[in-house]
PDB file of N, CA and C in Angstrom:
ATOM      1  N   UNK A   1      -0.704  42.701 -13.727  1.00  0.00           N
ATOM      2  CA  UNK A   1      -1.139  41.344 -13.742  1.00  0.00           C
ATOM      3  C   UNK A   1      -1.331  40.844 -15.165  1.00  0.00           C
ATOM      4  N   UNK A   2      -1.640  41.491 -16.110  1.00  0.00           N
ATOM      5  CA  UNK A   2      -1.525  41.523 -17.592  1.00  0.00           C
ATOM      6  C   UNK A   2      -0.783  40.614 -17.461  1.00  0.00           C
ATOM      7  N   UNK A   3       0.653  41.154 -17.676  1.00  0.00           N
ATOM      8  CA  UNK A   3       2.303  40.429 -17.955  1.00  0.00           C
ATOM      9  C   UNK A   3       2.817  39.117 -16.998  1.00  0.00           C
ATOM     10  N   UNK A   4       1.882  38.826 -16.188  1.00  0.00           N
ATOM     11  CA  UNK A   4       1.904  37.759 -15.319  1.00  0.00           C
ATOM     12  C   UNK A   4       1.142  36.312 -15.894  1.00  0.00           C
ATOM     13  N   UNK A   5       1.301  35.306 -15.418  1.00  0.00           N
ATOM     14  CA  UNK A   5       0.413  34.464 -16.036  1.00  0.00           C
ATOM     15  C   UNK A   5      -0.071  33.822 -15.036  1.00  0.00           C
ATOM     16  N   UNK A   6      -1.681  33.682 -14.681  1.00  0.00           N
ATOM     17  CA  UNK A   6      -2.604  33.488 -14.139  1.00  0.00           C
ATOM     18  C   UNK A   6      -2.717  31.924 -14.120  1.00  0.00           C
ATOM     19  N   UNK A   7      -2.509  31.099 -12.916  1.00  0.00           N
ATOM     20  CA  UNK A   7      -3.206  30.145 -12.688  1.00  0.00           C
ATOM     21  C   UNK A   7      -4.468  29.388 -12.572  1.00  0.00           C
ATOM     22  N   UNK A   8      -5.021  29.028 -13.006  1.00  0.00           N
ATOM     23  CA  UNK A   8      -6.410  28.634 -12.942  1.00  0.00           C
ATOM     24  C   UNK A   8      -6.166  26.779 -11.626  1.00  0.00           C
ATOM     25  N   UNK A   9      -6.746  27.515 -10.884  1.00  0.00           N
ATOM     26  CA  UNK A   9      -7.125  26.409  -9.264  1.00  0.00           C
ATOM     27  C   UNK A   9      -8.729  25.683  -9.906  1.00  0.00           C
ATOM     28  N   UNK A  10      -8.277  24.361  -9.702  1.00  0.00           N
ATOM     29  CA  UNK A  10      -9.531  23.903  -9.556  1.00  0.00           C
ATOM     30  C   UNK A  10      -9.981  23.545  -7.970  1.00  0.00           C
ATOM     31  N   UNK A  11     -10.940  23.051  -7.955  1.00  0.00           N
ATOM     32  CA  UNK A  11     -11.264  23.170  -6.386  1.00  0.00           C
ATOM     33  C   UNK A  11     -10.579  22.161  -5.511  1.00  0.00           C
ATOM     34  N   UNK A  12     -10.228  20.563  -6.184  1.00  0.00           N
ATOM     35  CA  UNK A  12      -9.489  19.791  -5.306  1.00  0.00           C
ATOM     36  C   UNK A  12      -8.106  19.617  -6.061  1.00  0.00           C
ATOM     37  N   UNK A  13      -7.810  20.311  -7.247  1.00  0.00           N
ATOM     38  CA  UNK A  13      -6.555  19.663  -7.683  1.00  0.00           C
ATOM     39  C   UNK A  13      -5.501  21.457  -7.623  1.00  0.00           C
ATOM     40  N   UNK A  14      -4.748  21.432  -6.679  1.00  0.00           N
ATOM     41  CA  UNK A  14      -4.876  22.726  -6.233  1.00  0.00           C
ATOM     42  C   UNK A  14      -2.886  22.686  -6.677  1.00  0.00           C
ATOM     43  N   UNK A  15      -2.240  23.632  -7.579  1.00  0.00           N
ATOM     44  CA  UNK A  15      -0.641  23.027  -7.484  1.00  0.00           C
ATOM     45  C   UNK A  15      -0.248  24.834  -6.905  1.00  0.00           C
ATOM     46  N   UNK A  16       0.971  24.221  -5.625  1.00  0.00           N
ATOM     47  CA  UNK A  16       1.632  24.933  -5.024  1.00  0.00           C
ATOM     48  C   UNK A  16       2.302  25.958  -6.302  1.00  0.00           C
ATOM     49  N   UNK A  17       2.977  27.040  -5.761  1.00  0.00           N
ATOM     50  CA  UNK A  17       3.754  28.250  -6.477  1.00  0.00           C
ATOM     51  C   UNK A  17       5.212  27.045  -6.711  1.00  0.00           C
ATOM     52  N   UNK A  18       5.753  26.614  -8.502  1.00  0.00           N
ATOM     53  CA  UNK A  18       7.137  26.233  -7.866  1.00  0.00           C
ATOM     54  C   UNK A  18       7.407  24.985  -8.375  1.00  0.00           C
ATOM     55  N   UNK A  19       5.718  24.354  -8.274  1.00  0.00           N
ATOM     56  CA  UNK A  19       5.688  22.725  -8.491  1.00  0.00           C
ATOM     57  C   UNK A  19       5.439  22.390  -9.633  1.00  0.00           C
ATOM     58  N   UNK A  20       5.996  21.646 -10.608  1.00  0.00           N
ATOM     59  CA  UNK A  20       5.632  21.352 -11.957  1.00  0.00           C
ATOM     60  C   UNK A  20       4.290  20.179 -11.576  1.00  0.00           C
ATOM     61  N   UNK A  21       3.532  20.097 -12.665  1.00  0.00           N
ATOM     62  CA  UNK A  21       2.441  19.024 -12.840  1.00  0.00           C
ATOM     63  C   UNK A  21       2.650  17.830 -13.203  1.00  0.00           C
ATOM     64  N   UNK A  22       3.709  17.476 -13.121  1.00  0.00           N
ATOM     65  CA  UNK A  22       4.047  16.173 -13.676  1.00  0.00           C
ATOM     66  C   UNK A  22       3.650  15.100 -12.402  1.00  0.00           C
ATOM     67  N   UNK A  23       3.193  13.885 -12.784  1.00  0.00           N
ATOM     68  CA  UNK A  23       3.267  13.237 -11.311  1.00  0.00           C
ATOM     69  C   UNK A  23       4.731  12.618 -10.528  1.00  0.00           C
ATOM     70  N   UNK A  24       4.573  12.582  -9.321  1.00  0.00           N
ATOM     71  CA  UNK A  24       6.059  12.422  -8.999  1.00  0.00           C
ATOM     72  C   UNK A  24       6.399  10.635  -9.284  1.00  0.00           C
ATOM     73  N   UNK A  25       7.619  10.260  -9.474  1.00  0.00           N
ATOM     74  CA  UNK A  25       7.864   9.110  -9.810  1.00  0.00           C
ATOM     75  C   UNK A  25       7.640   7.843  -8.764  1.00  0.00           C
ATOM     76  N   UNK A  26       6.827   6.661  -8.494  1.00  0.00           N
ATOM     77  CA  UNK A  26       6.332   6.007  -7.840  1.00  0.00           C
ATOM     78  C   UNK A  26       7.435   4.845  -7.318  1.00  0.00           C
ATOM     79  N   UNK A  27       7.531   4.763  -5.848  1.00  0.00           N
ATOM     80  CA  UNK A  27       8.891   3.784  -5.497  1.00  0.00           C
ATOM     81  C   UNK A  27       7.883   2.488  -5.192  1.00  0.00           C
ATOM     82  N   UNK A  28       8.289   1.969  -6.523  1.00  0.00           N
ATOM     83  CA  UNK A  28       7.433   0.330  -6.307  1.00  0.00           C
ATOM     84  C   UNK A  28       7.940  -0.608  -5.514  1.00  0.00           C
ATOM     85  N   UNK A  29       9.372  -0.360  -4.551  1.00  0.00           N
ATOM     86  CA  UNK A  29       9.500  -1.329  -3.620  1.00  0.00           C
ATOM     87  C   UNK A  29       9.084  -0.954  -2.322  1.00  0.00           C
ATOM     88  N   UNK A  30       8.733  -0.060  -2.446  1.00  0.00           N
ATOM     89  CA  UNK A  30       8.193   0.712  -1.073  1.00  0.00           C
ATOM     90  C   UNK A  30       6.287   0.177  -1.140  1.00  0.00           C
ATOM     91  N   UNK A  31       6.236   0.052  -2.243  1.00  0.00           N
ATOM     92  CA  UNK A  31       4.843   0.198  -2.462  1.00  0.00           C
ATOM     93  C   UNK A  31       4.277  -1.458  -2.199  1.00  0.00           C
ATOM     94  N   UNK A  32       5.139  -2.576  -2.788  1.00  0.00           N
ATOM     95  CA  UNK A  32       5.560  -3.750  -2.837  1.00  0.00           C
ATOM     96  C   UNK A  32       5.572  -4.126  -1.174  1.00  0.00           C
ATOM     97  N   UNK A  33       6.557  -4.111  -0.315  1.00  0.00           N
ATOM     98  CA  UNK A  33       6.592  -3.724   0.740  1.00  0.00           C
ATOM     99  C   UNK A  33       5.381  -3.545   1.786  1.00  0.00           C
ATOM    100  N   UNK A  34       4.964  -2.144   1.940  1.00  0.00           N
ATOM    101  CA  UNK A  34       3.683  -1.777   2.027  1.00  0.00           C
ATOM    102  C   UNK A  34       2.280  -2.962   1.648  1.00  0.00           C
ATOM    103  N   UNK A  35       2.107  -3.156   0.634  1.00  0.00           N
ATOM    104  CA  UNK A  35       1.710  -4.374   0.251  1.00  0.00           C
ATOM    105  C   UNK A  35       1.689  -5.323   0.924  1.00  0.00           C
ATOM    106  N   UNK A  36       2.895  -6.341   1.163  1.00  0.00           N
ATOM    107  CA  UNK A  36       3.393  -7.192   1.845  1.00  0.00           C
ATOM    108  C   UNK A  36       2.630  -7.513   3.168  1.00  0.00           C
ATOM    109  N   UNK A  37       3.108  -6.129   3.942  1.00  0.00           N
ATOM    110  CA  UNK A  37       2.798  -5.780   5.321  1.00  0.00           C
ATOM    111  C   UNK A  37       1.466  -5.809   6.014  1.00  0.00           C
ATOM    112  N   UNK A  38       0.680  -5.099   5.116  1.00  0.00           N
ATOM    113  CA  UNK A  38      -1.036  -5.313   4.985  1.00  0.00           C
ATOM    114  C   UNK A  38      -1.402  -6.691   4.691  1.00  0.00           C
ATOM    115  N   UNK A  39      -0.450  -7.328   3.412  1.00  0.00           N
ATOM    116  CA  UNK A  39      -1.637  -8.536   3.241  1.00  0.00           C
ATOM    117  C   UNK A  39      -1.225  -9.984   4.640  1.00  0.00           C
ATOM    118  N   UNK A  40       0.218  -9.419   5.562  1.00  0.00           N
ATOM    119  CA  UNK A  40       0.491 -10.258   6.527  1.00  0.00           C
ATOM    120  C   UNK A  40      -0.680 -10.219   7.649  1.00  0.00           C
ATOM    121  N   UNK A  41      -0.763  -8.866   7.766  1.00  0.00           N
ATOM    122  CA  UNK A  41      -1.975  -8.296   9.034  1.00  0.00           C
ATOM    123  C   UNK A  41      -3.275  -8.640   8.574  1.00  0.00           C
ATOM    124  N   UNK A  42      -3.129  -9.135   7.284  1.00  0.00           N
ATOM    125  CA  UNK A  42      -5.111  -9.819   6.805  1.00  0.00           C
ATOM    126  C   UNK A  42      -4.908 -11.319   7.077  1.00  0.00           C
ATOM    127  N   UNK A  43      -4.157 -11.280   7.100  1.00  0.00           N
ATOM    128  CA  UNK A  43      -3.823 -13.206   6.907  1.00  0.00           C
ATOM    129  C   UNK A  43      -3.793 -13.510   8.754  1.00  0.00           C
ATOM    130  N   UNK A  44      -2.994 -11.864   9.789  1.00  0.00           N
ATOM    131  CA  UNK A  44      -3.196 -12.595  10.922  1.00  0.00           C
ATOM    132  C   UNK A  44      -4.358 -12.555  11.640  1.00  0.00           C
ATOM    133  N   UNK A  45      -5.073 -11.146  11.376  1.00  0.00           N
ATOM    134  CA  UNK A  45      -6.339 -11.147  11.487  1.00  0.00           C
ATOM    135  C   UNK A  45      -7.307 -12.302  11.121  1.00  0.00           C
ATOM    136  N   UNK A  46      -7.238 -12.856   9.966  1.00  0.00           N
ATOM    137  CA  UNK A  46      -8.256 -14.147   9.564  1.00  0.00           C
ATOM    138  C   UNK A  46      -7.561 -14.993  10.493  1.00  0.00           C
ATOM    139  N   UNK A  47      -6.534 -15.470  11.077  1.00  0.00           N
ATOM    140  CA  UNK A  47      -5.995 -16.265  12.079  1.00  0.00           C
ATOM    141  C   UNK A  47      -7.075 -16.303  13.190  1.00  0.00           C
ATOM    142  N   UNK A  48      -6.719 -14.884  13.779  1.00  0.00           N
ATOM    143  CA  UNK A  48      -7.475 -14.424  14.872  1.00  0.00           C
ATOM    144  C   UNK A  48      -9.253 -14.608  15.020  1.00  0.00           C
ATOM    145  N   UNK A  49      -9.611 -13.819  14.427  1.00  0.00           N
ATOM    146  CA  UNK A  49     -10.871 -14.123  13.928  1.00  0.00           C
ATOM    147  C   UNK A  49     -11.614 -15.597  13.821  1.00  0.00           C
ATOM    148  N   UNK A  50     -10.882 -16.477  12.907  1.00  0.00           N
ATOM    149  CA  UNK A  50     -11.108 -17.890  12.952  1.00  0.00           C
ATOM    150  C   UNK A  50     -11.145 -18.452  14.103  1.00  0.00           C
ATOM    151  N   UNK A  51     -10.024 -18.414  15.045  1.00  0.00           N
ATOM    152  CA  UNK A  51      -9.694 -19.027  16.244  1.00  0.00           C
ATOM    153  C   UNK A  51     -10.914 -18.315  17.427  1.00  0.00           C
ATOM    154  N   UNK A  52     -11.460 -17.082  17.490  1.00  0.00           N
ATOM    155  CA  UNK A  52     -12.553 -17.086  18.236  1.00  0.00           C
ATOM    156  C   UNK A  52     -13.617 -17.397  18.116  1.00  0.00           C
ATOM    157  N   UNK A  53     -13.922 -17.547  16.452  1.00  0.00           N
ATOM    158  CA  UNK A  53     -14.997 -18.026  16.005  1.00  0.00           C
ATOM    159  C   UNK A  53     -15.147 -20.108  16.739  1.00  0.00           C
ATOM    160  N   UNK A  54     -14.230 -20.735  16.624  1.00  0.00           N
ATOM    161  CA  UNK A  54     -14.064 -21.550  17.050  1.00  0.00           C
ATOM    162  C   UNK A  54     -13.920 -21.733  18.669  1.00  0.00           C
ATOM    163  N   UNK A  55     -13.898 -20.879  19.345  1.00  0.00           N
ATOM    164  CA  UNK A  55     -13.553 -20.635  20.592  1.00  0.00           C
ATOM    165  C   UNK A  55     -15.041 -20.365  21.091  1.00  0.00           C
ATOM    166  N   UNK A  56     -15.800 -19.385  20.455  1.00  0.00           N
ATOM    167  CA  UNK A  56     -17.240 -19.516  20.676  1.00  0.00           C
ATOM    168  C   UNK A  56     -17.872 -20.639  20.455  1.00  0.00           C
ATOM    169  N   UNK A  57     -17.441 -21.158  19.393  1.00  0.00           N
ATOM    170  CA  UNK A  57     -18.541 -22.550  18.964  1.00  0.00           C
ATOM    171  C   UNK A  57     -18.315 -23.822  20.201  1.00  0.00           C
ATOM    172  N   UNK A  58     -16.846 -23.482  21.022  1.00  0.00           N
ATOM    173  CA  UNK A  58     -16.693 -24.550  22.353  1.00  0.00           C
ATOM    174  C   UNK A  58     -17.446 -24.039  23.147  1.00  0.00           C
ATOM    175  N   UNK A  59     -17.859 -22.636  23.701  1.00  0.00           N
ATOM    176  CA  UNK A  59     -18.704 -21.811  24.458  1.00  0.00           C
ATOM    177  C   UNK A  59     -20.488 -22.450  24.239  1.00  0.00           C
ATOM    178  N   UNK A  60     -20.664 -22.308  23.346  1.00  0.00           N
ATOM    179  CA  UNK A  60     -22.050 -22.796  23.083  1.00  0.00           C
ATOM    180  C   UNK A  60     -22.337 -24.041  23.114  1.00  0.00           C
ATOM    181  N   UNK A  61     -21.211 -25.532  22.742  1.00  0.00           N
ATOM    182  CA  UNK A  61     -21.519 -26.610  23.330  1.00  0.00           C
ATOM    183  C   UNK A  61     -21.660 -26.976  25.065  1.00  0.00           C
ATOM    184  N   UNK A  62     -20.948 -25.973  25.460  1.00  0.00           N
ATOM    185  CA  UNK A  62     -20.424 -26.024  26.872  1.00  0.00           C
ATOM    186  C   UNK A  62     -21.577 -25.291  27.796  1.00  0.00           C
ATOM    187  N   UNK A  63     -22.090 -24.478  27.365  1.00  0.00           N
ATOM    188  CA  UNK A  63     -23.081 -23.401  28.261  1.00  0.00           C
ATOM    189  C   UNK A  63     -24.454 -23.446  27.226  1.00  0.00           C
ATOM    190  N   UNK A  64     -25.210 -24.330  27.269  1.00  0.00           N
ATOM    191  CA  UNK A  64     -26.501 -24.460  26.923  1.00  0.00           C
ATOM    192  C   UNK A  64     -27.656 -22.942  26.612  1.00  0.00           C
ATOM    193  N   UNK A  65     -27.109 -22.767  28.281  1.00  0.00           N
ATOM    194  CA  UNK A  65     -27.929 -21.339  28.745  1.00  0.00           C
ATOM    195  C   UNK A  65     -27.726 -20.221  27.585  1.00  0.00           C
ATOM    196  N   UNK A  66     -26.540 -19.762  27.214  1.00  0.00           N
ATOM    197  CA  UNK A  66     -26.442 -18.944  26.538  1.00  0.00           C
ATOM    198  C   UNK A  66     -25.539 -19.211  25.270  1.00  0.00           C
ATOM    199  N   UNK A  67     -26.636 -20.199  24.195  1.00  0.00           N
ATOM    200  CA  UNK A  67     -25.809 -21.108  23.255  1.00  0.00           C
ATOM    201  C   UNK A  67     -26.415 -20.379  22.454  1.00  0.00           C
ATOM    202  N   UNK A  68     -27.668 -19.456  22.837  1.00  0.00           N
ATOM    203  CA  UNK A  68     -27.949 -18.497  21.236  1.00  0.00           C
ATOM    204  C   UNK A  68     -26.728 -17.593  21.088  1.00  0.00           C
ATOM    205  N   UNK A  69     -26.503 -16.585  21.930  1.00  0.00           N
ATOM    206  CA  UNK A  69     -25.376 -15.553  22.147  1.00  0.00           C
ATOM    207  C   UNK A  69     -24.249 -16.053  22.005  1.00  0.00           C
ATOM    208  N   UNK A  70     -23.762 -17.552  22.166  1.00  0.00           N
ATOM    209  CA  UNK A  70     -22.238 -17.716  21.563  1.00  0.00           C
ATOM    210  C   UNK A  70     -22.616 -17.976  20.319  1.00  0.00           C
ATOM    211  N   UNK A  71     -23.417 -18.530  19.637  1.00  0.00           N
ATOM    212  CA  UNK A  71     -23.555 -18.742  18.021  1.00  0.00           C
ATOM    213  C   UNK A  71     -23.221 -17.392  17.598  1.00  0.00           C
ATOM    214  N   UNK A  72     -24.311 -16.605  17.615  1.00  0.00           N
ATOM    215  CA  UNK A  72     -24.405 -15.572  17.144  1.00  0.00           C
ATOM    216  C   UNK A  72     -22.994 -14.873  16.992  1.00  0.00           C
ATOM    217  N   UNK A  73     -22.156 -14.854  18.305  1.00  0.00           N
ATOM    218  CA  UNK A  73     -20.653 -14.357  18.225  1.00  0.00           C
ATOM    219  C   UNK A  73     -19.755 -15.178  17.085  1.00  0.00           C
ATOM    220  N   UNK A  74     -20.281 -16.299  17.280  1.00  0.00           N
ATOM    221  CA  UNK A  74     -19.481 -17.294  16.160  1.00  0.00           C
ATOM    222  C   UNK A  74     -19.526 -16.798  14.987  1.00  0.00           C
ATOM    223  N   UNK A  75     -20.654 -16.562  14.459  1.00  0.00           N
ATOM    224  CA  UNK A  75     -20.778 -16.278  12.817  1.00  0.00           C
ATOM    225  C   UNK A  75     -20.386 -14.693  13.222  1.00  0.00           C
ATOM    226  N   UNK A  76     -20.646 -13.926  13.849  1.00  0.00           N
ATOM    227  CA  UNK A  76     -19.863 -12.834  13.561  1.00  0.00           C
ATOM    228  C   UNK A  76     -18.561 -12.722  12.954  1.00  0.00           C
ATOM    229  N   UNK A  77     -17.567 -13.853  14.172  1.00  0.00           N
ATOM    230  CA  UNK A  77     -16.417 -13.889  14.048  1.00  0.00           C
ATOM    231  C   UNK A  77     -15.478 -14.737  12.876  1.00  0.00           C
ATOM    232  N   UNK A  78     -16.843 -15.534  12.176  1.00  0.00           N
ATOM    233  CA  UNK A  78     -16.319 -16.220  11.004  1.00  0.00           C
ATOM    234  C   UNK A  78     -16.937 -15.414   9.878  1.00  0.00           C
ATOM    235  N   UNK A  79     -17.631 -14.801   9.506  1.00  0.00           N
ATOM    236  CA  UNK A  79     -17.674 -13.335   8.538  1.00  0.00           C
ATOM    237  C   UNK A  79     -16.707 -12.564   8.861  1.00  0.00           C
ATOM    238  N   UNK A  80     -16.296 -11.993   9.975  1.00  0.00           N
ATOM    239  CA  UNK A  80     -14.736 -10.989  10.347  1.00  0.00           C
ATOM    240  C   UNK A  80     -13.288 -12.133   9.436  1.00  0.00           C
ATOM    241  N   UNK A  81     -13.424 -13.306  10.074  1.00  0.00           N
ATOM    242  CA  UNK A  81     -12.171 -13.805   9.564  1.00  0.00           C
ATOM    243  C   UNK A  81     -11.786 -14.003   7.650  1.00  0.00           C
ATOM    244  N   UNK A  82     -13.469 -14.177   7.250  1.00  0.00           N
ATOM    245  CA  UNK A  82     -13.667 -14.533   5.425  1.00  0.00           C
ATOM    246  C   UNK A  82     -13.397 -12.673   5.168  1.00  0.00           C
ATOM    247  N   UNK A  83     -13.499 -11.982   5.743  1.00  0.00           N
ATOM    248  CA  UNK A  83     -13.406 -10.291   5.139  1.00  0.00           C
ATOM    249  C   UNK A  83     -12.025 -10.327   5.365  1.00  0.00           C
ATOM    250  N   UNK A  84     -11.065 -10.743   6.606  1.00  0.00           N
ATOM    251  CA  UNK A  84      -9.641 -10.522   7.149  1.00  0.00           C
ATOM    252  C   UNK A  84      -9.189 -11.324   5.514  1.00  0.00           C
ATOM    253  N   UNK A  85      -9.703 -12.638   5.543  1.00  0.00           N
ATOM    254  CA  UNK A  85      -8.982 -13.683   4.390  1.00  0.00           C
ATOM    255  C   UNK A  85      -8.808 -12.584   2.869  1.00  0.00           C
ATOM    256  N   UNK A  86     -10.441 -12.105   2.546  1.00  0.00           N
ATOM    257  CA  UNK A  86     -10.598 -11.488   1.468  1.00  0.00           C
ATOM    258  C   UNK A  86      -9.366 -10.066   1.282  1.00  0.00           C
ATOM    259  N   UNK A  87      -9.205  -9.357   2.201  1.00  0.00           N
ATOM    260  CA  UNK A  87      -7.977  -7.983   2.334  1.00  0.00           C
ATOM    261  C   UNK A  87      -6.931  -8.319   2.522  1.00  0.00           C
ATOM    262  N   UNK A  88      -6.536  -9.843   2.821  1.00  0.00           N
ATOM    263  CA  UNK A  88      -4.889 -10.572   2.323  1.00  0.00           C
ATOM    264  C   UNK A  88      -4.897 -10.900   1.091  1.00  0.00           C
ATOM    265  N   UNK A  89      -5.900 -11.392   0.247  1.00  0.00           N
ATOM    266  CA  UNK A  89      -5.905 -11.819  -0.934  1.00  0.00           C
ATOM    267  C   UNK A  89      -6.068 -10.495  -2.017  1.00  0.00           C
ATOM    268  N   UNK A  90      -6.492  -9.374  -1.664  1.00  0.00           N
ATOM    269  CA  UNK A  90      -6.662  -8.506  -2.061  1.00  0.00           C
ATOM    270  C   UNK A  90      -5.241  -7.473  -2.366  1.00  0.00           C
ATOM    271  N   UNK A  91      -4.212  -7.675  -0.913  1.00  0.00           N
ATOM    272  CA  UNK A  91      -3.198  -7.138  -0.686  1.00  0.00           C
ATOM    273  C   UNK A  91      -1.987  -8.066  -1.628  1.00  0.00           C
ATOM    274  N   UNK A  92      -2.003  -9.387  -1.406  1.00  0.00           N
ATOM    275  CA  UNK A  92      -1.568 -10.050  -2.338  1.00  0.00           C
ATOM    276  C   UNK A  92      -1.465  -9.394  -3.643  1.00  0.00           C
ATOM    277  N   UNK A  93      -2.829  -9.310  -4.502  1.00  0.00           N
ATOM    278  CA  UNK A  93      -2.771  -8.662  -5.976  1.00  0.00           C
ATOM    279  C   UNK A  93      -1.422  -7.331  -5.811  1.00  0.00           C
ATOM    280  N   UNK A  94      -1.875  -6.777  -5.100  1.00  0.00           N
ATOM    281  CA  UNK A  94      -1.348  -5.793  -5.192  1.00  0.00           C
ATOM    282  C   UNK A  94      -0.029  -5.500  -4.893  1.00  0.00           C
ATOM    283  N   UNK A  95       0.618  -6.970  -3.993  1.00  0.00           N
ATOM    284  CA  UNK A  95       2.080  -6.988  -3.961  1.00  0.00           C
ATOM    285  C   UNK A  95       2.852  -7.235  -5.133  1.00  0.00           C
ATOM    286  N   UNK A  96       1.586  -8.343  -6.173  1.00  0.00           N
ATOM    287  CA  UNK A  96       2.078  -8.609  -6.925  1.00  0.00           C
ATOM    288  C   UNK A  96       2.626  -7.633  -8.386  1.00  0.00           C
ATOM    289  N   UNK A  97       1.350  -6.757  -8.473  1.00  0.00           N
ATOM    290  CA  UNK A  97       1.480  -5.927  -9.186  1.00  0.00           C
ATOM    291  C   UNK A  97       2.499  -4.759  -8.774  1.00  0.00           C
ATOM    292  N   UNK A  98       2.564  -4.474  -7.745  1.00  0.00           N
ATOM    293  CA  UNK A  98       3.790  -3.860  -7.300  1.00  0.00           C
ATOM    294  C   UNK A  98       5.014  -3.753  -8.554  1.00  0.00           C
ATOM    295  N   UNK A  99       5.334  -5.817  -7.625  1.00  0.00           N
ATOM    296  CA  UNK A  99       6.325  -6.356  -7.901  1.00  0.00           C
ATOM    297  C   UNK A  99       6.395  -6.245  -9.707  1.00  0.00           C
ATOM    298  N   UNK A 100       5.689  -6.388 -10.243  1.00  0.00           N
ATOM    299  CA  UNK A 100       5.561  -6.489 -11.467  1.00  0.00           C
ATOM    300  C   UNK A 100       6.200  -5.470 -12.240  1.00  0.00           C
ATOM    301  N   UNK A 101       5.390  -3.921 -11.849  1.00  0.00           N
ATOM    302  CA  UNK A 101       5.776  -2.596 -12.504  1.00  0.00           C
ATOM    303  C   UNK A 101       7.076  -2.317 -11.754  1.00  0.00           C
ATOM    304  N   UNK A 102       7.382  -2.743 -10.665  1.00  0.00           N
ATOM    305  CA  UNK A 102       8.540  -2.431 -10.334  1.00  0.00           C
ATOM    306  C   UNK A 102      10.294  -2.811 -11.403  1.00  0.00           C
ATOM    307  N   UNK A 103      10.014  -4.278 -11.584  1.00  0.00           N
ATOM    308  CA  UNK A 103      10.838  -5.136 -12.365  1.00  0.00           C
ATOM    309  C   UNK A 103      10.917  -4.713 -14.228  1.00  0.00           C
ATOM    310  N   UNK A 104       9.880  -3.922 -14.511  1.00  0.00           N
ATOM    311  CA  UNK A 104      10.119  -2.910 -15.908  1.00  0.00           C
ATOM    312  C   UNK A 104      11.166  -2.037 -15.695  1.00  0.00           C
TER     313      UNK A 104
END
């Protein structure tokens, strides 16, 4: 084992027998893409979200009886739709930057 040369493992950065350390090269249209896809599903989610939030707020003009419990669903569902809005706008950046390092 002398004449061998000894790996040193750290506990989470662990490299297979074989594999150089270099990082592997990043496919920014895949990543771009990816991107894309997420910030569509935040944008339909805030769709969604919005539209029940509004769908409750007809519930609570309509049913007196239980106009605390549709509010309450309302603002749930319009905090769900401003978080859906915020992870399209978020996904956005990141299409963009994608797109960006990709085009170097």
């Amino acid at each position: 084992m002398a004449d061998e040369e000894k790996k040193h493992h750290h506990l989470f950065h662990r490299h297979k027998d074989g594999e150089d350390e270099s990082p592997a090269e990043v496919d920014y249209e895949k990543k771009e893409k990816n991107h894309k896809h997420l910030e569509q599903l935040g944008g339909l989610g805030a769709v969604a979200a919005g539209a029940y939030a509004l769908h409750e707020k007809h519930k609570a003009r309509k049913d007196p009886e239980n106009a605390h419990g549709h509010k309450v669903k309302e603002e749930i569902a319009a905090v769900a739709a401003v978080g859906a809005a915020g992870f399209a706008f978020h996904e956005h950046h990141g299409k963009k930057d994608a797109k960006k390092h990709g085009n170097n």
